[in-house]
C-alpha atoms as a PDB file:
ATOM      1  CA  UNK A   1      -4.443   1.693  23.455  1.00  0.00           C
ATOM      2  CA  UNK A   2      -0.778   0.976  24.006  1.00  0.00           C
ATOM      3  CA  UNK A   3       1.787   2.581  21.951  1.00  0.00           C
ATOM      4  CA  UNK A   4       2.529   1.399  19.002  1.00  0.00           C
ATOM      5  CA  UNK A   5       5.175   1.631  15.453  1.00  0.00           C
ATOM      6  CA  UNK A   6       3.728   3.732  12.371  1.00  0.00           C
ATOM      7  CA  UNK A   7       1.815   1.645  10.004  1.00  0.00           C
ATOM      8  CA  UNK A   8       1.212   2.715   6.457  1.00  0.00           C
ATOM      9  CA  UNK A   9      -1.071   0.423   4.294  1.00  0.00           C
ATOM     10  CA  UNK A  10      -0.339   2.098   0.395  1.00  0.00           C
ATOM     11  CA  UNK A  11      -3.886   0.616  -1.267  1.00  0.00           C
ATOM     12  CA  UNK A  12      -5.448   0.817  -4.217  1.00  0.00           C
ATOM     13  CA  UNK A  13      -9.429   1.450  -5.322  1.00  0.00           C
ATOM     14  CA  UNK A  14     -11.408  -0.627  -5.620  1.00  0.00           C
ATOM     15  CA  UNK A  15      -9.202  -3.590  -4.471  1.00  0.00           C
ATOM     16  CA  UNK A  16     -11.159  -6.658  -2.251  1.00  0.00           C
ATOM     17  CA  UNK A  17      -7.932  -7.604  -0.835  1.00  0.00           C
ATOM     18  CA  UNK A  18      -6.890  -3.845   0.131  1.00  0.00           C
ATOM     19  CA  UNK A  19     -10.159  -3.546   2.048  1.00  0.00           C
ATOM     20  CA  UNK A  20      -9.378  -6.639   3.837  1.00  0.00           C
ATOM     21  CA  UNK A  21      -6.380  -6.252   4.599  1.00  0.00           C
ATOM     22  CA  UNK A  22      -7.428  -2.473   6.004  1.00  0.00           C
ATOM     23  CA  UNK A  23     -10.125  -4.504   7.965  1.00  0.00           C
ATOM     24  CA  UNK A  24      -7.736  -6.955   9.100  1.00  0.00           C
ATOM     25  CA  UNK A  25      -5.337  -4.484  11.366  1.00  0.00           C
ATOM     26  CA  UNK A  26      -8.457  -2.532  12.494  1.00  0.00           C
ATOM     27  CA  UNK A  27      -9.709  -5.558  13.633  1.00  0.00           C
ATOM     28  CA  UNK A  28      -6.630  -6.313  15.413  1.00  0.00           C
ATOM     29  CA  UNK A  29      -6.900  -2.788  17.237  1.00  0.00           C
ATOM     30  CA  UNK A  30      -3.845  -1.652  14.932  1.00  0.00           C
ATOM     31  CA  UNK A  31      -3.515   2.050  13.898  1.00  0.00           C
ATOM     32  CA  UNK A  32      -3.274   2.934  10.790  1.00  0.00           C
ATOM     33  CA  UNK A  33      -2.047   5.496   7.501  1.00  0.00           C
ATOM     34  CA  UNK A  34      -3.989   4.273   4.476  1.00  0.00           C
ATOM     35  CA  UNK A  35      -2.093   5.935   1.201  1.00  0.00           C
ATOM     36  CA  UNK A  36      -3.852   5.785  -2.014  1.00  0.00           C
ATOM     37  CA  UNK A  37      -1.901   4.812  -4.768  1.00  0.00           C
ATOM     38  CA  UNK A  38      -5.052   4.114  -7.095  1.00  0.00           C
ATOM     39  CA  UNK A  39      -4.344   7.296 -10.302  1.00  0.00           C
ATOM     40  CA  UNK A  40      -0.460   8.154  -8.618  1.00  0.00           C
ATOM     41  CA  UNK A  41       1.882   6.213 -10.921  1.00  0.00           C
ATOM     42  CA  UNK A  42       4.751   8.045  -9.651  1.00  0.00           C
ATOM     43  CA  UNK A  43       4.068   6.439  -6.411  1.00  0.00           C
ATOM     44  CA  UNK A  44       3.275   2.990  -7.585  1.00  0.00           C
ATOM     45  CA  UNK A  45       6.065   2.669  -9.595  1.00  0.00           C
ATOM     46  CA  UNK A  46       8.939   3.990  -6.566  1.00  0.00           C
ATOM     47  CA  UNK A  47       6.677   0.973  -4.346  1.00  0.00           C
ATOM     48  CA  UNK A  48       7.873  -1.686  -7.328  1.00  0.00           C
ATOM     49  CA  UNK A  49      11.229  -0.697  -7.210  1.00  0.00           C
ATOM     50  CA  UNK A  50      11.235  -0.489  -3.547  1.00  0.00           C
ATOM     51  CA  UNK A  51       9.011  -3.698  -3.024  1.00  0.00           C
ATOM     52  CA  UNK A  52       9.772  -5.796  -5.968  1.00  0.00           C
ATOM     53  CA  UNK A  53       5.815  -6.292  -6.308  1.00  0.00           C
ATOM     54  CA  UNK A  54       3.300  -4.573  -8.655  1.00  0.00           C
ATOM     55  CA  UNK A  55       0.490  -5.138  -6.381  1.00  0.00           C
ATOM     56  CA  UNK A  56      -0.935  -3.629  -3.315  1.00  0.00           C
ATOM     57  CA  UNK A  57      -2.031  -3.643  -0.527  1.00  0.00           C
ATOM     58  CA  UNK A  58       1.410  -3.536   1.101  1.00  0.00           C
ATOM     59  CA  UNK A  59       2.430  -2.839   4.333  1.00  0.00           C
ATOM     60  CA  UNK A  60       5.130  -1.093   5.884  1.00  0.00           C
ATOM     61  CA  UNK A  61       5.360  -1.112   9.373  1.00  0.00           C
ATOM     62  CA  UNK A  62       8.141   1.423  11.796  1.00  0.00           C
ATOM     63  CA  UNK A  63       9.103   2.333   8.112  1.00  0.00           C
ATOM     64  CA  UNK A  64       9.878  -1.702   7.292  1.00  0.00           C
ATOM     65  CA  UNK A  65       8.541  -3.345   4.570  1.00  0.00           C
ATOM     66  CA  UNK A  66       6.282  -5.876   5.320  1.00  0.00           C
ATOM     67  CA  UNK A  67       4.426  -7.174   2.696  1.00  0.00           C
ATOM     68  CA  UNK A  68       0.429  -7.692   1.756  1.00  0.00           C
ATOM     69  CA  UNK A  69      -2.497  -9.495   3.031  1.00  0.00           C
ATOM     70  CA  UNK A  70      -0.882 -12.581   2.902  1.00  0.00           C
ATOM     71  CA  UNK A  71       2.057 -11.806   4.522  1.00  0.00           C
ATOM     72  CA  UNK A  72       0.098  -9.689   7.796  1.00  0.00           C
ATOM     73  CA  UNK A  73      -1.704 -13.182   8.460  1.00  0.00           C
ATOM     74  CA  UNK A  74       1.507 -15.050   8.495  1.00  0.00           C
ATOM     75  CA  UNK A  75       2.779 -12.887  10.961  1.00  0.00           C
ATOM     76  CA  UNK A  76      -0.437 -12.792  12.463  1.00  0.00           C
ATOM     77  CA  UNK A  77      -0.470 -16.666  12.913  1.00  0.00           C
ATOM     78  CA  UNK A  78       3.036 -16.820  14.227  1.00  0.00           C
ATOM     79  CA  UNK A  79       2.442 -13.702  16.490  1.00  0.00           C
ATOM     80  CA  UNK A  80       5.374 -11.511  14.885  1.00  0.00           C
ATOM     81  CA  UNK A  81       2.765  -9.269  14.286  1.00  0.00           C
ATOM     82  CA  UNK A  82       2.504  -7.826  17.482  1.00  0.00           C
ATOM     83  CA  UNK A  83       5.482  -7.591  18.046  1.00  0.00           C
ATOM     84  CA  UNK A  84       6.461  -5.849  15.066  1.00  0.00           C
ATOM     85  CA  UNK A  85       3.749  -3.285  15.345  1.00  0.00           C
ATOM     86  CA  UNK A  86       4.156  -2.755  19.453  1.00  0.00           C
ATOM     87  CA  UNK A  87       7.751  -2.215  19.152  1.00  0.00           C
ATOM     88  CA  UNK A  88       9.038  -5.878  20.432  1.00  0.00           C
ATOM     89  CA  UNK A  89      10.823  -6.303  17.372  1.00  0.00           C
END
């Protein structure tokens, strides 16, 4: 597998759109940290302020903040993605 920038998926149990979005980059051949946020509301509140969203999944990728589900498919779709994650960007 080529090289690639950290990715850190902060996620939240049980959460449809956290496992697919976990699915989605493993799919993809993407390597992954998955952070648990579910019971730490120190941590979910510091990813509000830092995100401006309540919700996760959320993605930050070579310590960027990408955004959720919807977001990885758009840049999925307009192949940013790869870029982003293999260090083109």
């Amino acid at each position: 597998m080529a090289d690639q920038n950290d990715v850190v998926v902060y996620v939240s149990r049980p959460s449809w759109r956290c496992w697919l979005t976990r699915r989605y980059l493993r799919r993809r051949g993407y390597r992954f940290e998955a952070i648990d946020a579910t019971n730490n509301s120190r941590l979910r509140s510091w990813l509000e302020h830092f995100t401006g969203r309540e919700t996760v999944p959320y993605v930050f990728i070579d310590r960027r903040p990408v955004g959720g589900l919807r977001e990885i498919r758009a840049l999925e779709r307009s192949g940013a993605l790869e870029h982003l994650v293999r260090g083109g960007v």
